[in-house]
N, C-alpha and C. Protein backbone atom coordinates (compact mmCIF):
# COMPACT_ATOMS: atom_id res chain seq x y z
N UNK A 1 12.83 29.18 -7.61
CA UNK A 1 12.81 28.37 -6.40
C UNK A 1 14.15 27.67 -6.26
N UNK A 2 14.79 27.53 -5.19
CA UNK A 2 15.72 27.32 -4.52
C UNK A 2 15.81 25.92 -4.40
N UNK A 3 16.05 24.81 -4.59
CA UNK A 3 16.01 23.29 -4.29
C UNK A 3 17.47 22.89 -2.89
N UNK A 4 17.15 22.99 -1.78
CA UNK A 4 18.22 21.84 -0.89
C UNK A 4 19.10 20.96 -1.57
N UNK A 5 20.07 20.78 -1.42
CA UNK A 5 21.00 19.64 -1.74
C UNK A 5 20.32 18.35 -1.33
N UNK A 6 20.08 17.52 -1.70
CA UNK A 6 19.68 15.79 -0.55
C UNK A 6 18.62 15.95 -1.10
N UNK A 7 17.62 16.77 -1.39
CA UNK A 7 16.00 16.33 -1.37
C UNK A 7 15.25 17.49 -2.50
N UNK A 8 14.33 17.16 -2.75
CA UNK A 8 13.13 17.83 -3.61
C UNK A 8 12.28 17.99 -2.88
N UNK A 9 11.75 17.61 -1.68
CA UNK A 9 10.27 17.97 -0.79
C UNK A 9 10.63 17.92 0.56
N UNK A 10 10.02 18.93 1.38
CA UNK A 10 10.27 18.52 3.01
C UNK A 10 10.23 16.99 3.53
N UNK A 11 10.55 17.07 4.31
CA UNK A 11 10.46 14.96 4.72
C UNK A 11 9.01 15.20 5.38
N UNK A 12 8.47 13.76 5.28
CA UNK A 12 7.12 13.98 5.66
C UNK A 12 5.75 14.12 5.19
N UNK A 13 6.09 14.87 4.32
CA UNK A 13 5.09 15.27 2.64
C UNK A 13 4.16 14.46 2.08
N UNK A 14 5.14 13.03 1.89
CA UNK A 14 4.11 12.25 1.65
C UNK A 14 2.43 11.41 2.32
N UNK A 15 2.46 11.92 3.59
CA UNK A 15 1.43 11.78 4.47
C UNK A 15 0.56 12.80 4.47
N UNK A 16 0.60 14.01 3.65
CA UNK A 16 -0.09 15.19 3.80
C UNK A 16 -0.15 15.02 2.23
N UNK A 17 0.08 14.81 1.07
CA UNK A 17 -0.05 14.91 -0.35
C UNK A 17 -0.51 13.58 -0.75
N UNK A 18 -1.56 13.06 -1.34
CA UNK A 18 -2.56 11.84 -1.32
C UNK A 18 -1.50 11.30 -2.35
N UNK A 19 -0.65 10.02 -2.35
CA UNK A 19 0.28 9.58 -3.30
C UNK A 19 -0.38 8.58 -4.30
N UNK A 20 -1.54 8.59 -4.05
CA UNK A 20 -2.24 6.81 -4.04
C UNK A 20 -3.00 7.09 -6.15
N UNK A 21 -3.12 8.70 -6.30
CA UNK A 21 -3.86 8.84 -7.44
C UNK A 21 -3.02 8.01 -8.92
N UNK A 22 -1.57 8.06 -9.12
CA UNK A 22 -1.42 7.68 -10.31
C UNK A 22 -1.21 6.35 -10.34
N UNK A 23 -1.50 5.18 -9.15
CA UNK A 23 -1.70 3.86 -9.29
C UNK A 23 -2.54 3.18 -11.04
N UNK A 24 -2.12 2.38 -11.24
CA UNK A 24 -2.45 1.51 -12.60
C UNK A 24 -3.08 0.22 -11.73
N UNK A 25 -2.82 -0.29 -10.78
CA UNK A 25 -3.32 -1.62 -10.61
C UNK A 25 -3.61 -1.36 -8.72
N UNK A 26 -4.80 -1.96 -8.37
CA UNK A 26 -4.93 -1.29 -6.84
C UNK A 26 -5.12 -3.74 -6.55
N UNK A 27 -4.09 -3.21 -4.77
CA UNK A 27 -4.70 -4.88 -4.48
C UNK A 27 -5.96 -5.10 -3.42
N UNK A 28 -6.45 -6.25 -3.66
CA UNK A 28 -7.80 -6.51 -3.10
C UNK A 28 -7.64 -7.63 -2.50
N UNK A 29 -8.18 -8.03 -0.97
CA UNK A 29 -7.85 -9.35 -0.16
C UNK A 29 -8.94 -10.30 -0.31
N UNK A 30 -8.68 -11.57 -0.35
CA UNK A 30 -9.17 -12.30 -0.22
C UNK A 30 -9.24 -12.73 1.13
N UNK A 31 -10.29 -12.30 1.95
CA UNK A 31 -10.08 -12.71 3.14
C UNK A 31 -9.95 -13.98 3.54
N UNK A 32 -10.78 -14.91 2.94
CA UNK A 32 -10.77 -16.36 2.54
C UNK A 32 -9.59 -16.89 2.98
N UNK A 33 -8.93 -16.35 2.30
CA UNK A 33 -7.18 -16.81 2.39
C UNK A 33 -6.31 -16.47 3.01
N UNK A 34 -6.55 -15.44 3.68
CA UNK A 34 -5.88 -14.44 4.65
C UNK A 34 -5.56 -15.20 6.10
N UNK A 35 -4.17 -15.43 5.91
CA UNK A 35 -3.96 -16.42 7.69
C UNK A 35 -3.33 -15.15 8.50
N UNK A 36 -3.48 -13.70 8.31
CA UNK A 36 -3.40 -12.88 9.03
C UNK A 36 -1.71 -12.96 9.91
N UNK A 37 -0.56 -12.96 8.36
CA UNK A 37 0.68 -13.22 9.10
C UNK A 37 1.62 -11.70 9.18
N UNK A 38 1.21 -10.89 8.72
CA UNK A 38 1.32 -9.55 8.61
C UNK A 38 2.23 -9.64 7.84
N UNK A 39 2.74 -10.34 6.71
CA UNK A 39 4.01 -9.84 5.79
C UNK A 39 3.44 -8.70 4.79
N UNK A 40 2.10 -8.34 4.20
CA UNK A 40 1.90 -7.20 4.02
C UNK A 40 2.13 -5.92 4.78
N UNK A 41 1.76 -6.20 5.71
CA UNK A 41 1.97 -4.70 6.22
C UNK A 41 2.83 -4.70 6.62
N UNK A 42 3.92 -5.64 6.66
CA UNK A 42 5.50 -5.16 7.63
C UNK A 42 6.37 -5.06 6.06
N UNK A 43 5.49 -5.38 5.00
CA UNK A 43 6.78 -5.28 3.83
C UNK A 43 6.08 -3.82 2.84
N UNK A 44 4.61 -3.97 3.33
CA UNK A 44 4.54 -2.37 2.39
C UNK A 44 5.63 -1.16 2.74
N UNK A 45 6.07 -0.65 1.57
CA UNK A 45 7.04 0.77 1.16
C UNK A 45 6.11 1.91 1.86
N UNK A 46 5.19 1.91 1.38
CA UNK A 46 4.09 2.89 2.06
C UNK A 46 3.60 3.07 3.35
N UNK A 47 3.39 2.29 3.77
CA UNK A 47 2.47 1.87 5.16
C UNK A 47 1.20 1.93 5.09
N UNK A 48 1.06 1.61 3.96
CA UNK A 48 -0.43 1.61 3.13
C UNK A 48 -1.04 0.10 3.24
N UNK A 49 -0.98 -0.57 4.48
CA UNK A 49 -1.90 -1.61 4.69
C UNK A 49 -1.88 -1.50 6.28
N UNK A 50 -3.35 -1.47 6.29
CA UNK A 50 -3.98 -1.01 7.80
C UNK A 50 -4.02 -1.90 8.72
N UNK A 51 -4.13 -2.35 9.79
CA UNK A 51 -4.71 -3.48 10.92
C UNK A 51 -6.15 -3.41 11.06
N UNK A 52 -6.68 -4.25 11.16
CA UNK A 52 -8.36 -3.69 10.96
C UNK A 52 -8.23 -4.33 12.80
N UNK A 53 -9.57 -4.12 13.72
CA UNK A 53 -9.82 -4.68 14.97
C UNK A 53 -9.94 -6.31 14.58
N UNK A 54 -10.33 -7.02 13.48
CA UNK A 54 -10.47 -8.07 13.40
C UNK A 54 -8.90 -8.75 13.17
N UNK A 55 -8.16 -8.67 13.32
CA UNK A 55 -7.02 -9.03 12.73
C UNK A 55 -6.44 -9.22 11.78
N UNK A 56 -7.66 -9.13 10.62
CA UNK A 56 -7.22 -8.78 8.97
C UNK A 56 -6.69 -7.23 8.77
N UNK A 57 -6.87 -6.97 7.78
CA UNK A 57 -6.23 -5.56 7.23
C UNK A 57 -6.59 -5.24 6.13
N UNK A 58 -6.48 -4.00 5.98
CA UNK A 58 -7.25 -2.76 4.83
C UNK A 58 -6.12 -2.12 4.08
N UNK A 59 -6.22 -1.50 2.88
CA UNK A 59 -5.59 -0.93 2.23
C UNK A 59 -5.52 0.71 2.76
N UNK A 60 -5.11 1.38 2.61
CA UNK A 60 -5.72 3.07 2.64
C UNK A 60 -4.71 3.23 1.04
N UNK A 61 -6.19 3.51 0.19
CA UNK A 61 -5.99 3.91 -1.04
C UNK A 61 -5.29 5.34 -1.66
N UNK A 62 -5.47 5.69 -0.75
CA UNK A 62 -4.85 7.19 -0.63
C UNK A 62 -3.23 7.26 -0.62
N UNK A 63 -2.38 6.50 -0.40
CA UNK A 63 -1.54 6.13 -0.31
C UNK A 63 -0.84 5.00 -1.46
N UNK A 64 -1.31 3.88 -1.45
CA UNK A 64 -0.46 2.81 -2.09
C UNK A 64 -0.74 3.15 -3.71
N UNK A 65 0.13 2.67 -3.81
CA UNK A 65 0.53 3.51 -5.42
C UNK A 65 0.76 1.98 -6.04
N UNK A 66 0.35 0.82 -5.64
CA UNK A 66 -0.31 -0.40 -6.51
C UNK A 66 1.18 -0.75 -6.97
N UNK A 67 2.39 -1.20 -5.88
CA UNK A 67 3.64 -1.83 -6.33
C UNK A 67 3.53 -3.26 -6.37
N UNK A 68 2.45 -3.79 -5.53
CA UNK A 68 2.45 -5.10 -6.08
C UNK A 68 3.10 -6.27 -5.05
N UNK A 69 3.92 -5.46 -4.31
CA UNK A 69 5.11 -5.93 -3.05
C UNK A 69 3.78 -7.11 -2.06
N UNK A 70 2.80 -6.37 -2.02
CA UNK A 70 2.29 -6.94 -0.66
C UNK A 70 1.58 -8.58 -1.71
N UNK A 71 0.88 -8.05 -2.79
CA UNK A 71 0.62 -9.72 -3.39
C UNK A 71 1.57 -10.46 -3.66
N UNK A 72 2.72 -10.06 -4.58
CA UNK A 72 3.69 -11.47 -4.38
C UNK A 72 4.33 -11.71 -3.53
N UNK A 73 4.54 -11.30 -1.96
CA UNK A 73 5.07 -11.82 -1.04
C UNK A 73 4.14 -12.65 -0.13
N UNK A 74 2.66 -12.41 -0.40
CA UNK A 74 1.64 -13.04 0.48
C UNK A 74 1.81 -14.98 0.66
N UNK A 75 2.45 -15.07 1.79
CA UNK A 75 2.09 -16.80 1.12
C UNK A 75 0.89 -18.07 0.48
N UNK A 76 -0.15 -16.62 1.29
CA UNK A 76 -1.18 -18.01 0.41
C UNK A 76 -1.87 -17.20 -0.28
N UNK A 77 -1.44 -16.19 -1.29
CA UNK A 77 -1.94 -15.41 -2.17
C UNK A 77 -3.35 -14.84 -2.05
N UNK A 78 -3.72 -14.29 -0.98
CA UNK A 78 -4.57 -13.49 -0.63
C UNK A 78 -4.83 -12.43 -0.88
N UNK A 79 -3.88 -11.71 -1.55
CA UNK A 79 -3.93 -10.33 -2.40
C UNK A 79 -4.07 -10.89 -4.24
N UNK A 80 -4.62 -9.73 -4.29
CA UNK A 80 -5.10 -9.21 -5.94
C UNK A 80 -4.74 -8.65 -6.59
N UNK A 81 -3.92 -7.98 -7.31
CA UNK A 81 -3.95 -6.80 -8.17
C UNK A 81 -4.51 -6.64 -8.80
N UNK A 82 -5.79 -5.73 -9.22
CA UNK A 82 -6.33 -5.70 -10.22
C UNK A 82 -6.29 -4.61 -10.62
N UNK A 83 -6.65 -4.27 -11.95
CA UNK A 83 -7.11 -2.99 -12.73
C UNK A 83 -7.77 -1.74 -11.84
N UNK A 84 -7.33 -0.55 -11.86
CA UNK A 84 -7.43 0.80 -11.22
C UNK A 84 -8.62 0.58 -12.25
N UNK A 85 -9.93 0.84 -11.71
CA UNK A 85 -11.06 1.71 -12.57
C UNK A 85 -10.90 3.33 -12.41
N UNK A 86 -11.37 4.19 -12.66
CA UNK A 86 -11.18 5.87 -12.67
C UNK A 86 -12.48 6.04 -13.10
């Protein structure tokens, strides 16, 4: 197999190949705490935090690979990281 200069996979790939399986730690909201300011989802790498109709937001697990970005930037710590069960 032939590898491109610049890249290892077509661009795009990652939306069609589920990235979310070798996560170690997945985050969980506290809605409680959630003042719904969107710095998760405008700072996830992934785009792995959803808009829900209520104005909170969802993970899509399939995707976030558990960096952790969206809990320590949350200001009133509304995210979790916890332990991946399998």
């Amino acid at each position: 197999m032939k590898i491109a200069p610049g890249g290892v996979c077509k661009p795009g790939t990652t939306r069609v190949n589920k990235t979310g399986g070798w996560r170690t730690y997945r985050p969980v909201y506290d809605y409680d705490k959630c003042i719904k300011c969107k710095l998760c989802e405008l700072l996830c790498p992934e785009s792995s935090v959803l808009p829900k109709d209520d104005g909170f937001y969802e993970f899509d697990y399939d995707f976030c690979k558990g960096c952790g970005i969206c809990a320590n930037e949350c200001p009133k710590q509304a995210i979790e990281m916890v332990l991946e069960e399998k």
